[in-house]
Protein backbone atom coordinates (compact mmCIF):
# COMPACT_ATOMS: atom_id res chain seq x y z
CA UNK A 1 -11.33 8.78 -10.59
CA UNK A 2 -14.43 9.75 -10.88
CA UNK A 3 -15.39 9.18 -15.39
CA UNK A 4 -17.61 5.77 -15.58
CA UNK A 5 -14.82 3.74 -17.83
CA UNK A 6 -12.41 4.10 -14.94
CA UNK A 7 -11.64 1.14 -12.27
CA UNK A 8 -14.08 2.65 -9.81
CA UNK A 9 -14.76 -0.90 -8.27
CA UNK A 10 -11.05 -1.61 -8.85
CA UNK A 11 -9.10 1.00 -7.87
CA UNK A 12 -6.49 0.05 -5.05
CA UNK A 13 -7.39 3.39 -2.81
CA UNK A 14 -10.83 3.71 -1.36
CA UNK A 15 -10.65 7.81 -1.68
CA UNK A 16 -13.98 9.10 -0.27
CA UNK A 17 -12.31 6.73 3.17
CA UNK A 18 -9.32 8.94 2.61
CA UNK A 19 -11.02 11.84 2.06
CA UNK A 20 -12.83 11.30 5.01
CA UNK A 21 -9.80 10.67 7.15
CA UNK A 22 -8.19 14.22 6.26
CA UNK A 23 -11.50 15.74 6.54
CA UNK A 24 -11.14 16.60 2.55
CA UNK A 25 -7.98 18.54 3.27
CA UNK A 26 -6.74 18.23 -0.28
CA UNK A 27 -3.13 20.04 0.59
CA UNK A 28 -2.68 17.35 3.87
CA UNK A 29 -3.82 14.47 1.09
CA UNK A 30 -1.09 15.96 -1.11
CA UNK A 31 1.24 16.19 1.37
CA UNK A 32 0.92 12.71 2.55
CA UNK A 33 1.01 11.17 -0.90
CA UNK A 34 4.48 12.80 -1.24
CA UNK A 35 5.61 11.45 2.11
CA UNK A 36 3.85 7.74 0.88
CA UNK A 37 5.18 7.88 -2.83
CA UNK A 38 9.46 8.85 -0.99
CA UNK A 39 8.54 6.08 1.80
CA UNK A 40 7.08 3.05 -0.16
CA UNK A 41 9.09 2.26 -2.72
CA UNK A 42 11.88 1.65 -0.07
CA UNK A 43 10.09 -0.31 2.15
CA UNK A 44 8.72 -2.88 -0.28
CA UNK A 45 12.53 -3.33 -1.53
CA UNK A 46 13.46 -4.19 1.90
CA UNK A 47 10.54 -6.21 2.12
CA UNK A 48 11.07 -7.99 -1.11
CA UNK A 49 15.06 -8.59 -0.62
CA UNK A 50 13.35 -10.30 3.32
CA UNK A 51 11.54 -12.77 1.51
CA UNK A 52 14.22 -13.56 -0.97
CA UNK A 53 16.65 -14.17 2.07
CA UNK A 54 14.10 -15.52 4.33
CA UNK A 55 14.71 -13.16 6.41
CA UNK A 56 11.26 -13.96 8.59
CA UNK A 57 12.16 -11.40 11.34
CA UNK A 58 12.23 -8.64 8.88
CA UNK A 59 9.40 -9.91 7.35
CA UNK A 60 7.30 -9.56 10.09
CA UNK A 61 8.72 -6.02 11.06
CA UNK A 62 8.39 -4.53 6.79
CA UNK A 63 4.95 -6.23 6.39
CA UNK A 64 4.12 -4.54 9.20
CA UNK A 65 5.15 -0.68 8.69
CA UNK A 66 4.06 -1.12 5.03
CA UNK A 67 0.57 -2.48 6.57
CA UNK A 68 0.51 1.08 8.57
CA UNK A 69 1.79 3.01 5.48
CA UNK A 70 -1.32 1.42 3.13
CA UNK A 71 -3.86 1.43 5.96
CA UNK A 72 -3.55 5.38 6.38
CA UNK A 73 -4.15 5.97 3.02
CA UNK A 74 -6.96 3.60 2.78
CA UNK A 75 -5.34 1.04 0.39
CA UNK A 76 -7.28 -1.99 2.37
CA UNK A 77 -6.74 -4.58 0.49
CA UNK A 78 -3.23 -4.10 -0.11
CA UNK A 79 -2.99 -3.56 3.62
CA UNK A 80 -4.58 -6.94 3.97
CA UNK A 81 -2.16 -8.92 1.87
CA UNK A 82 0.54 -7.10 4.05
CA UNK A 83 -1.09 -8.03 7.19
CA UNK A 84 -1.01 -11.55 6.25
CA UNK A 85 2.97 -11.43 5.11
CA UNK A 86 3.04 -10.13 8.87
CA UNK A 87 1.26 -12.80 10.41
CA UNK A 88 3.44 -15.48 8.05
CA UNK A 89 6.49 -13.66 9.57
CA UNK A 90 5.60 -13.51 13.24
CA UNK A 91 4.20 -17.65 12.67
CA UNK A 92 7.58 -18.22 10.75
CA UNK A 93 6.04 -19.96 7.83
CA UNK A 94 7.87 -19.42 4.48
CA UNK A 95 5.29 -21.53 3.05
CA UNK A 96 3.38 -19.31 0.55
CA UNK A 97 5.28 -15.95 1.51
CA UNK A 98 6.77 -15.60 -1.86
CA UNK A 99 2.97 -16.00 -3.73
CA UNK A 100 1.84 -13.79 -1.26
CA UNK A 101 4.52 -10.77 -2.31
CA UNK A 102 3.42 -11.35 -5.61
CA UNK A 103 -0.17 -10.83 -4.73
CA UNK A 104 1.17 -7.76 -2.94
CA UNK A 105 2.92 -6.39 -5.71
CA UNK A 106 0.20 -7.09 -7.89
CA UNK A 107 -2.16 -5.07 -5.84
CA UNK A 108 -0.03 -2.20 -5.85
CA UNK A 109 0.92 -2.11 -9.01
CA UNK A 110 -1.40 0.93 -10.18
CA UNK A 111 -0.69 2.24 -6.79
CA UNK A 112 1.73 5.41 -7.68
CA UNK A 113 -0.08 6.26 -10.47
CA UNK A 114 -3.65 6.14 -8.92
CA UNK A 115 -2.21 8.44 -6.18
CA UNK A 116 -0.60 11.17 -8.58
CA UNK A 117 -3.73 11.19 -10.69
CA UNK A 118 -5.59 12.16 -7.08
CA UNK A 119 -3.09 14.96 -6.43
CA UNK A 120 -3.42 15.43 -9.80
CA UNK A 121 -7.26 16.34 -9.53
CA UNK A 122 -6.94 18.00 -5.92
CA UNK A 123 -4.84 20.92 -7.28
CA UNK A 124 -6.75 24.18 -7.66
């Protein structure tokens, strides 16, 4: 994303950080956008029926692997809303865990289609 009209300052992945972290390897990028785009989806279900059910445990345990999944591909702020639906888990407070999905799912929202517009632009 790279034209001035774009979200530059908004866009949910910081990509020169993930560039950086697969030393501009734009097949391994590819690659683990596929893996990411399979993966997510699933896990923020699970994490979404968790809150529903109050389910803190599993809270804790989703926040946490989708925390990994968004911190790998440099999704940081994302991975900070998840990190605090972990900690709200592991304190056991409902209180505020179902505003902070929605902040979570707000976040991500342009997520899927930011990342196939990057694998988009990394094919030859």
């Amino acid at each position: 994303m790279t034209q001035q009209g774009d979200r530059s300052s908004q866009d949910a992945v910081d990509l020169p950080d993930l560039l950086e972290r697969v030393d501009n390897e734009h097949d391994l990028l590819c690659e683990l956008i596929g893996m990411f785009k399979e993966e997510f989806p699933l896990v923020l279900q699970s994490l979404k029926q968790s809150v529903v059910r109050e389910d803190i445990k599993n809270v804790e345990v989703t926040s946490h692997a989708l925390k990994g999944m968004l911190s790998a591909l440099s999704v940081t702020r994302a991975a900070a809303i998840a990190a605090r639906l972990e900690e709200m888990g592991r304190d056991g407070k409902t209180l505020g865990m179902t505003e902070a999905l929605a902040l979570l799912e707000h976040e991500v929202s342009t997520l899927l289609p930011e990342l196939d517009a990057y694998t988009a632009e990394a094919k030859p």
